[in-house]
Protein backbone atom coordinates (compact mmCIF):
# COMPACT_ATOMS: atom_id res chain seq x y z
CA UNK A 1 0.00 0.00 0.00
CA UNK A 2 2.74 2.64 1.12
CA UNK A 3 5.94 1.03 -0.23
CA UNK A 4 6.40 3.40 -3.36
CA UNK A 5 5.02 6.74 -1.35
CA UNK A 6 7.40 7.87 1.31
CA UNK A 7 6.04 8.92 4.73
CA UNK A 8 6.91 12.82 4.22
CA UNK A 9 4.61 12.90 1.82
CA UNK A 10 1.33 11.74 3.72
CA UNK A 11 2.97 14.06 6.76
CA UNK A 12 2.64 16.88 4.34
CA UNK A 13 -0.62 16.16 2.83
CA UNK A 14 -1.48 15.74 6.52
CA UNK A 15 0.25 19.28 7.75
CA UNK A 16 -1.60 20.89 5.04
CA UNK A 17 -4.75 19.54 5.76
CA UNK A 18 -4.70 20.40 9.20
CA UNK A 19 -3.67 24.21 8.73
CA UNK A 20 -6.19 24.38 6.59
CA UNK A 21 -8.87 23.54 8.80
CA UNK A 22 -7.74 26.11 11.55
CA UNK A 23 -7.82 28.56 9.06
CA UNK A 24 -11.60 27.60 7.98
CA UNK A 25 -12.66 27.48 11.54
CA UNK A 26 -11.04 30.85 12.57
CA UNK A 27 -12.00 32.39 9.65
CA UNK A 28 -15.55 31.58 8.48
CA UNK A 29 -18.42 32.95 10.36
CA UNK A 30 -20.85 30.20 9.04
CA UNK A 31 -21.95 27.35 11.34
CA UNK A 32 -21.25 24.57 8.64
CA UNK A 33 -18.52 25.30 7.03
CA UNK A 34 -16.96 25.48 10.67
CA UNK A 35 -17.71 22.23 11.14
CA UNK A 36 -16.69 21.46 7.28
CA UNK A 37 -13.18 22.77 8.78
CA UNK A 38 -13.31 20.54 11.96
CA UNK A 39 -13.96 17.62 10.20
CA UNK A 40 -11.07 18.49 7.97
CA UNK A 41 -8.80 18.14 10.88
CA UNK A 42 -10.21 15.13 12.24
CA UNK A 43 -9.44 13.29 8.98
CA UNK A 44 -5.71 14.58 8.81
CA UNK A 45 -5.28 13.17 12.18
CA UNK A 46 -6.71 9.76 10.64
CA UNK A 47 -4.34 10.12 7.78
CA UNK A 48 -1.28 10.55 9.94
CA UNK A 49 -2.14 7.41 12.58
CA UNK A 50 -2.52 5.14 9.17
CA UNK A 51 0.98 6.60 7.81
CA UNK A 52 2.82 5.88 10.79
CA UNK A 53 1.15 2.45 11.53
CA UNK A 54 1.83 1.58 8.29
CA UNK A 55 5.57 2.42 8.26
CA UNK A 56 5.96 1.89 12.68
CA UNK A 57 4.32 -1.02 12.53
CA UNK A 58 2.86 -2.63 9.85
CA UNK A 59 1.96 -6.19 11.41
CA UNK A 60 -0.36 -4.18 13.86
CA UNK A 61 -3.66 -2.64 13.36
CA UNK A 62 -3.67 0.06 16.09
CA UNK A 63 -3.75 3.06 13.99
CA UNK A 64 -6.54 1.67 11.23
CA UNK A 65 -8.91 1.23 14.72
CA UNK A 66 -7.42 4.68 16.16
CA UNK A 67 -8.96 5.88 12.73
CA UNK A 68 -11.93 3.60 12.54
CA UNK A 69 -12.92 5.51 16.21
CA UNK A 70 -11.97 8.71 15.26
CA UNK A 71 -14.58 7.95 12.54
CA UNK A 72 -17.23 7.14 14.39
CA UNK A 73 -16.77 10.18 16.86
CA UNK A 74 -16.79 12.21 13.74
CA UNK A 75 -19.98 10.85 12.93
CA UNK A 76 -21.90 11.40 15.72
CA UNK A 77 -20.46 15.14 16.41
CA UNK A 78 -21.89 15.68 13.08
CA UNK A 79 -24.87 14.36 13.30
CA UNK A 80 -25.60 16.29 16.99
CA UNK A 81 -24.09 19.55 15.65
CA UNK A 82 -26.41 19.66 12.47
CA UNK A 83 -29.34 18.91 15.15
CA UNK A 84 -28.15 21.95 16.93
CA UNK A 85 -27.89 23.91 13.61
CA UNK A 86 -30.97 23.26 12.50
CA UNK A 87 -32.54 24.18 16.09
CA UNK A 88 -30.61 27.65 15.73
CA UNK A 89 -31.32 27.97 12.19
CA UNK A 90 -35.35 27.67 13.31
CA UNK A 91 -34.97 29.97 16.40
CA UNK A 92 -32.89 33.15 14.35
CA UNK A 93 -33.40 32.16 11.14
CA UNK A 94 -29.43 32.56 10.75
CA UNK A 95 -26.37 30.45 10.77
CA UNK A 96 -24.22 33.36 11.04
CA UNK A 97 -21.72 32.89 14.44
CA UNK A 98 -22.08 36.53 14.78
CA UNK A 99 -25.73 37.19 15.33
CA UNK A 100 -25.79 34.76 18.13
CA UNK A 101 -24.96 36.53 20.97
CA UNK A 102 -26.61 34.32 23.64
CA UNK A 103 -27.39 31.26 24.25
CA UNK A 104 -30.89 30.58 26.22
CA UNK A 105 -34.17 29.73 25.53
C-alpha cells in the first residue's frame, strides 16, 4: 500500500490539511462550514495514525482502529451539531456565528 510513497509525503498532505482547517474554523463565520473545517482536521489526524502504523508497525492494526474511532466520533459530532444547527437555524433564522450573541431559551 505505502511502499512506493514515502512517509513525508502523507505528513505533508497531513500538515496541510490540518492548517487548513484552523484557518476555515477561525475564519468563516458560518456554522457549517466550521464544522466542514473541523472535520477536515479530524481526517488529517486519521491520515497521519494510518501513515505511521503503516511504516511503525505494519503487522499491527492500532492506527486503522485509532482511525476507525476517530470515525465514528466524527460521525456522531456531526450528526448532533447539524441537530443543533438546524434548532438555531429555526430559532434566528441565521447560521451566522455573529448574530448569536446568547445562548438561552
Amino acid at each position: 500500500m505505502f511502499e512506493g510513497v514515502p512517509l513525508s509525503w502523507f505528513l505533508v498532505l497531513s500538515t496541510i490539511m490540518f492548517f487548513v482547517g484552523v484557518y476555515g474554523f477561525l475564519v468563516r463565520k458560518n456554522l457549517i462550514t466550521m464544522l466542514m473545517s473541523i472535520e477536515l482536521i479530524l481526517n488529517s489526524v486519521c491520515i497521519n495514525f494510518v501513515a505511521f502504523n503503516k511504516i511503525l508497525y505494519p503487522e499491527n492494526m492500532e492506527g486503522m482502529f485509532f482511525t476507525i474511532f476517530i470515525i465514528a466520533v466524527a460521525a456522531a459530532e456531526a450528526s448532533v451539531a447539524i441537530a443543533i444547527i438546524i434548532n438555531i437555524y429555526r430559532r434566528i433564522v441565521s447560521i451566522d456565528v455573529e448574530k448569536m450573541n446568547e445562548m438561552k431559551y
